[in-house]
PDB file of N, CA and C in Angstrom:
ATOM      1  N   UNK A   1       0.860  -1.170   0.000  1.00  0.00           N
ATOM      2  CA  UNK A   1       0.000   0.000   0.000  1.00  0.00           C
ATOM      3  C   UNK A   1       0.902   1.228   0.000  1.00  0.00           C
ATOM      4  N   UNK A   2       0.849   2.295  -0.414  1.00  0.00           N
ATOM      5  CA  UNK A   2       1.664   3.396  -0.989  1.00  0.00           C
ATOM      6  C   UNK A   2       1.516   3.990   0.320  1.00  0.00           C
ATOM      7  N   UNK A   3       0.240   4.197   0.769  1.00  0.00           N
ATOM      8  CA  UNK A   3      -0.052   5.487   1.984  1.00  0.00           C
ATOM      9  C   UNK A   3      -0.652   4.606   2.709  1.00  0.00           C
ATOM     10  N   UNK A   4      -0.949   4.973   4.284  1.00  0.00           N
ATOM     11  CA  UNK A   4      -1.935   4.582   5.695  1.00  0.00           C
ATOM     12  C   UNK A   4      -2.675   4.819   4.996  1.00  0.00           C
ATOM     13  N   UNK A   5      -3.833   3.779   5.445  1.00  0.00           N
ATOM     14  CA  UNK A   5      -5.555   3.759   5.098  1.00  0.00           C
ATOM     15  C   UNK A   5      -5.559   4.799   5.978  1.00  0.00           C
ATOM     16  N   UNK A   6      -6.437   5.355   6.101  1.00  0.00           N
ATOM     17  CA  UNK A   6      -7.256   6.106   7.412  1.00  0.00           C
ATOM     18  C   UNK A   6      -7.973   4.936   8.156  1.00  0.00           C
ATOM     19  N   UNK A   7      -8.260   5.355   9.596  1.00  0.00           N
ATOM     20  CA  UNK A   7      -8.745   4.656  10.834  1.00  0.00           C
ATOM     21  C   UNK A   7     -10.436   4.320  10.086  1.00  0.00           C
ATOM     22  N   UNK A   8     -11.045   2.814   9.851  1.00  0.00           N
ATOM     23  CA  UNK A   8     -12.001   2.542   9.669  1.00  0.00           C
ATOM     24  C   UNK A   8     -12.360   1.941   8.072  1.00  0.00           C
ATOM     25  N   UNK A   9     -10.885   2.632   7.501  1.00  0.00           N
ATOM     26  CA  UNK A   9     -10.995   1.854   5.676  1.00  0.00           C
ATOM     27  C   UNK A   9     -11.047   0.315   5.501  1.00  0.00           C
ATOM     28  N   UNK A  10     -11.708   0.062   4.933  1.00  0.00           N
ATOM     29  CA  UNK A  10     -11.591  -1.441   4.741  1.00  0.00           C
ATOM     30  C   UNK A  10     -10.543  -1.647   3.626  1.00  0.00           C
ATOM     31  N   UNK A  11      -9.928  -2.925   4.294  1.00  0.00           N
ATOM     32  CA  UNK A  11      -8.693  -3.495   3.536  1.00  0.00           C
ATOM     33  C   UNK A  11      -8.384  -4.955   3.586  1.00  0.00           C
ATOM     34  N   UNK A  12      -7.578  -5.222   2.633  1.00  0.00           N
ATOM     35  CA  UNK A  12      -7.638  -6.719   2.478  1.00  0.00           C
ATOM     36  C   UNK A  12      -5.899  -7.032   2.674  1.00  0.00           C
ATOM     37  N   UNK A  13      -5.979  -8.038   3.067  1.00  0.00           N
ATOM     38  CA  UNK A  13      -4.633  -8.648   3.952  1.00  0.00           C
ATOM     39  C   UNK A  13      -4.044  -9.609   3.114  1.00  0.00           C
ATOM     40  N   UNK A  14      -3.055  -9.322   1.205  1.00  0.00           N
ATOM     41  CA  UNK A  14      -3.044  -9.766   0.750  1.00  0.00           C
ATOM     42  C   UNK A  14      -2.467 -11.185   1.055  1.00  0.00           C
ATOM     43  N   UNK A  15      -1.180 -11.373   1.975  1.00  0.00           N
ATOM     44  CA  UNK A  15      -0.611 -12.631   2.716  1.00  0.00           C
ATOM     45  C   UNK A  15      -1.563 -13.423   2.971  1.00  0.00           C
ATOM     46  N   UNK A  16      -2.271 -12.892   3.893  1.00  0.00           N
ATOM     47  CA  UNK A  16      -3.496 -13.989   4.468  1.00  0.00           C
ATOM     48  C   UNK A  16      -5.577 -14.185   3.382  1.00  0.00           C
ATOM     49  N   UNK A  17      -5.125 -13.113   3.007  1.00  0.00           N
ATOM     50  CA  UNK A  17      -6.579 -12.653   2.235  1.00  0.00           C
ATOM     51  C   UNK A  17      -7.479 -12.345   2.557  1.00  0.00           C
ATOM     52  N   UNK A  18      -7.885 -11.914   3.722  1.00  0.00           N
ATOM     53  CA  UNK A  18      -8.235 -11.247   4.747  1.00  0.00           C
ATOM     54  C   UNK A  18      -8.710  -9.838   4.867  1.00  0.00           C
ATOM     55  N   UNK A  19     -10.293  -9.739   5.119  1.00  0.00           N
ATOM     56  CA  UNK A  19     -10.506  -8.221   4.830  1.00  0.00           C
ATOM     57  C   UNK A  19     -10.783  -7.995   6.318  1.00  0.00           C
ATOM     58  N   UNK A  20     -10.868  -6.776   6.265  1.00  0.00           N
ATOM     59  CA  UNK A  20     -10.569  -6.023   7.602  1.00  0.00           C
ATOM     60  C   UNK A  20     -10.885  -4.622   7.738  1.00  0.00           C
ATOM     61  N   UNK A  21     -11.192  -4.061   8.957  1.00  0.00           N
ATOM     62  CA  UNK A  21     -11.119  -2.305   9.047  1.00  0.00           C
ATOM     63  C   UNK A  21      -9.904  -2.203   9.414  1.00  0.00           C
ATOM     64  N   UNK A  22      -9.271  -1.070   8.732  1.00  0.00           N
ATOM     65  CA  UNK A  22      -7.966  -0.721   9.672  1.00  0.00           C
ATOM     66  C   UNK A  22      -7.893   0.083  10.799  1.00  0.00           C
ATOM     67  N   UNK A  23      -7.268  -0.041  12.382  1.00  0.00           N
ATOM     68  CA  UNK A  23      -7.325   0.613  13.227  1.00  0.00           C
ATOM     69  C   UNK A  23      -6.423   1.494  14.004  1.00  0.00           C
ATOM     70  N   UNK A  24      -5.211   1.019  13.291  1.00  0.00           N
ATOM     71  CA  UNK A  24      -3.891   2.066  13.114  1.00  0.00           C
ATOM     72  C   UNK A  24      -2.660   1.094  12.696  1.00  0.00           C
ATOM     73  N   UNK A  25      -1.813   1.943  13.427  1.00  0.00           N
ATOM     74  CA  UNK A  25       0.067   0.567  13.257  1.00  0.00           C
ATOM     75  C   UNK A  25       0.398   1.182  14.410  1.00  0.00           C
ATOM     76  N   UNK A  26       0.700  -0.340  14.656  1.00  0.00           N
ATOM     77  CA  UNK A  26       1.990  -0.219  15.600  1.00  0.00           C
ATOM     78  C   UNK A  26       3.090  -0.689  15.569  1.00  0.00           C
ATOM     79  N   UNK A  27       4.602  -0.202  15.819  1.00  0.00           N
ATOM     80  CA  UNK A  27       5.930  -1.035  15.884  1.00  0.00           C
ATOM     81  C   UNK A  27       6.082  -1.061  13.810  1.00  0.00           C
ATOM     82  N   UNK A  28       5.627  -0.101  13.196  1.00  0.00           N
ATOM     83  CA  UNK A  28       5.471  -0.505  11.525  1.00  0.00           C
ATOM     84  C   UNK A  28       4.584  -1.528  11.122  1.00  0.00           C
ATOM     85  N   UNK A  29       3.880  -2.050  11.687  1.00  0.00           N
ATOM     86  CA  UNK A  29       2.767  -2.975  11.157  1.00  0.00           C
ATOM     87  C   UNK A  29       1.579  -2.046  11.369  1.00  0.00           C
ATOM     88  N   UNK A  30       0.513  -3.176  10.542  1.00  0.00           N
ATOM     89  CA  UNK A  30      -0.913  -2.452  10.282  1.00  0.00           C
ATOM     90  C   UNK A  30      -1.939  -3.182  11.505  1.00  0.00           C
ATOM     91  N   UNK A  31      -2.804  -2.705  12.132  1.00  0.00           N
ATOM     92  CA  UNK A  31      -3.404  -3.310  12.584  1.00  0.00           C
ATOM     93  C   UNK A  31      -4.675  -3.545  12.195  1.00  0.00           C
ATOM     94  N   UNK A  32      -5.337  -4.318  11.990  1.00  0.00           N
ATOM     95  CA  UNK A  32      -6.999  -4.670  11.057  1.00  0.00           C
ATOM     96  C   UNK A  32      -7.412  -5.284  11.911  1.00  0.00           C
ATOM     97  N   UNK A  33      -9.167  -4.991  12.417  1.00  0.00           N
ATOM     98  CA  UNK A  33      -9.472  -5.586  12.894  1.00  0.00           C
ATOM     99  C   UNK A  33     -11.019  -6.663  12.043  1.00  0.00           C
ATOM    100  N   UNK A  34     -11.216  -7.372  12.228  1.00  0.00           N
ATOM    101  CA  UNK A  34     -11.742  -8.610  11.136  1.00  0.00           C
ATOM    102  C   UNK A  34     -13.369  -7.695  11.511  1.00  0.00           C
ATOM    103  N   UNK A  35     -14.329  -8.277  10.142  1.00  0.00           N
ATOM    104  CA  UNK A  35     -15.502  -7.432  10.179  1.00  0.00           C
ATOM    105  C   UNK A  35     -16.114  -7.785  11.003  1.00  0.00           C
ATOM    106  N   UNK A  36     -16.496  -9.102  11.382  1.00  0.00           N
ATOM    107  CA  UNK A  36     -17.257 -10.000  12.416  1.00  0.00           C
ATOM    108  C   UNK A  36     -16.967  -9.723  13.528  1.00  0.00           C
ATOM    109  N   UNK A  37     -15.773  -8.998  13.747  1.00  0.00           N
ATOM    110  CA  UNK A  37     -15.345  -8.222  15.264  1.00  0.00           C
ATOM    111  C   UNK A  37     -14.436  -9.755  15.602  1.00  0.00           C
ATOM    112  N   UNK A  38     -14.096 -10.105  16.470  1.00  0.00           N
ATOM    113  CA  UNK A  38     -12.727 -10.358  16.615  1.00  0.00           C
ATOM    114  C   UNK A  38     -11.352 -10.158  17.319  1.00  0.00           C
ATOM    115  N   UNK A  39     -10.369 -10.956  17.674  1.00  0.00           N
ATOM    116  CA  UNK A  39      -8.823 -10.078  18.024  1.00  0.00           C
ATOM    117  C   UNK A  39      -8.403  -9.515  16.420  1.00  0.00           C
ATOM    118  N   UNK A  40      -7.682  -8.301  16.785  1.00  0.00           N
ATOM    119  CA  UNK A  40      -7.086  -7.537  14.984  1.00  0.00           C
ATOM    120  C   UNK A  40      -5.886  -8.602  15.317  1.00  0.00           C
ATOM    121  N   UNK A  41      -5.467  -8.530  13.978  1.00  0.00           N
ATOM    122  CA  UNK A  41      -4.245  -9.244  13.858  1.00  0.00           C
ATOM    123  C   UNK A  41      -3.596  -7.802  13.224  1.00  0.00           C
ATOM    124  N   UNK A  42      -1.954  -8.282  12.750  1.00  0.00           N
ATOM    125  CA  UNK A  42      -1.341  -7.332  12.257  1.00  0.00           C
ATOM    126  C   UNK A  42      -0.612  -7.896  10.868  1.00  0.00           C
ATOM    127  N   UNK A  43      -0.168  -6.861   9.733  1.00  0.00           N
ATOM    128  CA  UNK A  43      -0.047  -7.463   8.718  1.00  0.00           C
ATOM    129  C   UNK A  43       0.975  -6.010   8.368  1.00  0.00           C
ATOM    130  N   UNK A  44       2.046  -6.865   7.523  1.00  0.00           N
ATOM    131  CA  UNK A  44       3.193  -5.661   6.672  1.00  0.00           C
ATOM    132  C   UNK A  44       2.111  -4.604   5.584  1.00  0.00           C
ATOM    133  N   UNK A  45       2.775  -3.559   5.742  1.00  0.00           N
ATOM    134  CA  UNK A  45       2.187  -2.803   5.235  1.00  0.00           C
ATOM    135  C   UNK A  45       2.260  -2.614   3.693  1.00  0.00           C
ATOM    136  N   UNK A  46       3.361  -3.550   3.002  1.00  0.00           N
ATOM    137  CA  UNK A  46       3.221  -4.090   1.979  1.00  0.00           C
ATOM    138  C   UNK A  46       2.436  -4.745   1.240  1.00  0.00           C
ATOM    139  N   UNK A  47       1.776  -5.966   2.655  1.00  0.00           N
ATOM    140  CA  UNK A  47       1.057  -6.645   2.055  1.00  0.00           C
ATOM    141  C   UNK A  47      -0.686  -6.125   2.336  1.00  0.00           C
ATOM    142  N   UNK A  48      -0.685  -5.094   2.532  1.00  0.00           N
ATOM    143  CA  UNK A  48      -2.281  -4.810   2.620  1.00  0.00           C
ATOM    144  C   UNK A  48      -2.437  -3.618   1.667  1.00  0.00           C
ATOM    145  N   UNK A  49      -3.621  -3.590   1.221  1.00  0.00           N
ATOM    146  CA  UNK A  49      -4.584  -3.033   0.051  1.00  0.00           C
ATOM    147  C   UNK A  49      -5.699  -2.505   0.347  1.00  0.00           C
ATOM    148  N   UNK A  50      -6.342  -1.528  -0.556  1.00  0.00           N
ATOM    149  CA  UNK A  50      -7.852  -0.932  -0.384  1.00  0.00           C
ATOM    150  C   UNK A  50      -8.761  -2.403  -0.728  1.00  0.00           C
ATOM    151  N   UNK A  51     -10.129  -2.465  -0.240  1.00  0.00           N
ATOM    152  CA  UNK A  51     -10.518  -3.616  -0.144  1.00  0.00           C
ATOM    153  C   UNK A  51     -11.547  -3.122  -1.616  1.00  0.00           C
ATOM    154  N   UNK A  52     -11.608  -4.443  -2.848  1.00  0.00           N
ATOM    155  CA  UNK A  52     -12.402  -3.930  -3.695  1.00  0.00           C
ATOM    156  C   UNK A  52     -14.237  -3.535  -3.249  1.00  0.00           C
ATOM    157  N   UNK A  53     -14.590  -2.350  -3.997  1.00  0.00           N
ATOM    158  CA  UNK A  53     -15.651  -2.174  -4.051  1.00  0.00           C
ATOM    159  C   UNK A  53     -16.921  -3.244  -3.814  1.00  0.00           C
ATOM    160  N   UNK A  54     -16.718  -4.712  -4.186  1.00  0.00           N
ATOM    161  CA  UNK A  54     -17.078  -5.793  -4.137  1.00  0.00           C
ATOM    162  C   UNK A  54     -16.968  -6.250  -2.675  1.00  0.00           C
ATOM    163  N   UNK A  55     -15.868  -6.249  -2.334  1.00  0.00           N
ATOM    164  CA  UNK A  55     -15.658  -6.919  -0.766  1.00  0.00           C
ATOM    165  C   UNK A  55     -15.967  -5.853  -0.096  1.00  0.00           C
ATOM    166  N   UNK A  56     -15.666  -4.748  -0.317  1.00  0.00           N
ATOM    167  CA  UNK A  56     -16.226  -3.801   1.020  1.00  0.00           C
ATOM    168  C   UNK A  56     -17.735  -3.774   1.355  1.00  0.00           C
ATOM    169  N   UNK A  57     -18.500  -4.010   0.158  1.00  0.00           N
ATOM    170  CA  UNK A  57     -19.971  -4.135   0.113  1.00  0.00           C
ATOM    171  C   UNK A  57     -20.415  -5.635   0.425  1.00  0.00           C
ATOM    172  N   UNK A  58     -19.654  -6.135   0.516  1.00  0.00           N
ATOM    173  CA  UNK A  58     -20.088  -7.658   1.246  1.00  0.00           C
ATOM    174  C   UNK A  58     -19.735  -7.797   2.702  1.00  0.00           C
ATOM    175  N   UNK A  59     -18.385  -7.157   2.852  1.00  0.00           N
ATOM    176  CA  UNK A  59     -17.771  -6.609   4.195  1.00  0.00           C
ATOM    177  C   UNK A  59     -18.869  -5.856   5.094  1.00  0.00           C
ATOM    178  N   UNK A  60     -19.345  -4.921   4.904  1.00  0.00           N
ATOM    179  CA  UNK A  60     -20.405  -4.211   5.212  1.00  0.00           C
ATOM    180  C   UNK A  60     -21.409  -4.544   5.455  1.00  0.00           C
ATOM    181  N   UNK A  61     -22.292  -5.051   4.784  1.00  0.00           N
ATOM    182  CA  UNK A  61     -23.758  -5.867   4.497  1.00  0.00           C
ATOM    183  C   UNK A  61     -23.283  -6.895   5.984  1.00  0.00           C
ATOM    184  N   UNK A  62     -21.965  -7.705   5.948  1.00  0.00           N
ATOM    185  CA  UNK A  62     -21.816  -8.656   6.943  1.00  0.00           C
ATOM    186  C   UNK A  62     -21.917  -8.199   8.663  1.00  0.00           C
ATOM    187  N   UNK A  63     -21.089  -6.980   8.223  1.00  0.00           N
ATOM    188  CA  UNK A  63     -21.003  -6.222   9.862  1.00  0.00           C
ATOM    189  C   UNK A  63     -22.531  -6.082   9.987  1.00  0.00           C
ATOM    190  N   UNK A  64     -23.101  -5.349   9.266  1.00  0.00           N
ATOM    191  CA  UNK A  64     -24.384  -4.760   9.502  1.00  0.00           C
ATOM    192  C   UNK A  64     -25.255  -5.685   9.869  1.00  0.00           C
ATOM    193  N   UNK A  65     -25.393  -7.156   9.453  1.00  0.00           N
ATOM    194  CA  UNK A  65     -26.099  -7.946  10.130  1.00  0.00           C
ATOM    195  C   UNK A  65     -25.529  -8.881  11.215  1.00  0.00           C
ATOM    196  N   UNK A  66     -24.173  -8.807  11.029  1.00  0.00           N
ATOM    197  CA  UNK A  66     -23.873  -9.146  12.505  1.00  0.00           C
ATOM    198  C   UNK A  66     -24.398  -8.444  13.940  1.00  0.00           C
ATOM    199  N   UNK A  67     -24.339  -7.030  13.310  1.00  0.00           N
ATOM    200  CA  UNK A  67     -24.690  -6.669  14.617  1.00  0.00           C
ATOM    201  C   UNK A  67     -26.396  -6.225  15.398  1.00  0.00           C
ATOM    202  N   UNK A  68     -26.948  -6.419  14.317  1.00  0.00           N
ATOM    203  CA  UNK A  68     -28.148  -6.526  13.968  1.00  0.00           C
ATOM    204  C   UNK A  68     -28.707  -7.689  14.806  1.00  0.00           C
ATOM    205  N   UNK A  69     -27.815  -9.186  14.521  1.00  0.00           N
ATOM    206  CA  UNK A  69     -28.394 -10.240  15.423  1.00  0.00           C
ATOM    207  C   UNK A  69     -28.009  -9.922  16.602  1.00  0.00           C
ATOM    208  N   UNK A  70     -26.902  -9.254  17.230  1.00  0.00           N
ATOM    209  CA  UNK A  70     -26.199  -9.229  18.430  1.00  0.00           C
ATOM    210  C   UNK A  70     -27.116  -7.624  18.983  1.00  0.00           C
ATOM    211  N   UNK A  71     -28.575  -7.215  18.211  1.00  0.00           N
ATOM    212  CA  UNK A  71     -29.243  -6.137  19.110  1.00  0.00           C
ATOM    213  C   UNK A  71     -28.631  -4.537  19.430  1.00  0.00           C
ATOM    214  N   UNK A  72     -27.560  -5.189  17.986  1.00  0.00           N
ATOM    215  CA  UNK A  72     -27.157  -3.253  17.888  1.00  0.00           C
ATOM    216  C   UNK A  72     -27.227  -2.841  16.638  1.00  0.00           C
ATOM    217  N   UNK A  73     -27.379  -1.279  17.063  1.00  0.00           N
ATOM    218  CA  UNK A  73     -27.834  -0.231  15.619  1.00  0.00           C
ATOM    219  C   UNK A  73     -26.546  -0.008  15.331  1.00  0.00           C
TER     220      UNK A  73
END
């Protein structure tokens, strides 16, 4: 990735394949945390990407009814 996502971009974790929000770096790594909520893992900042238009809208749709069953807006 050329530049930091900003705090909340969705991105994909090309090593692992893995989409994610990003929630900052620490120590030079990225930290993402998974849409389903989750521990973030961390990933080189090489290997992460803007998440396509496709996955972010599936990414999304997923959070949104995750949290939907779990009784939040």
């Amino acid at each position: 990735m050329k530049s930091e996502p900003e705090v909340g971009d969705l991105v994909r974790d090309t090593a692992t394949g893995r989409v994610g929000f990003y929630v900052g770096a620490v120590a030079g790594r990225f930290l993402i945390r998974p849409v389903h909520g989750g521990p973030e893992w961390e990933a080189e900042p090489a290997d992460v990407q803007p998440a396509t238009p496709m996955r972010e809208l599936r990414a999304r749709a997923a959070e949104i009814n995750a949290r939907s069953r779990r009784g939040l807006s």
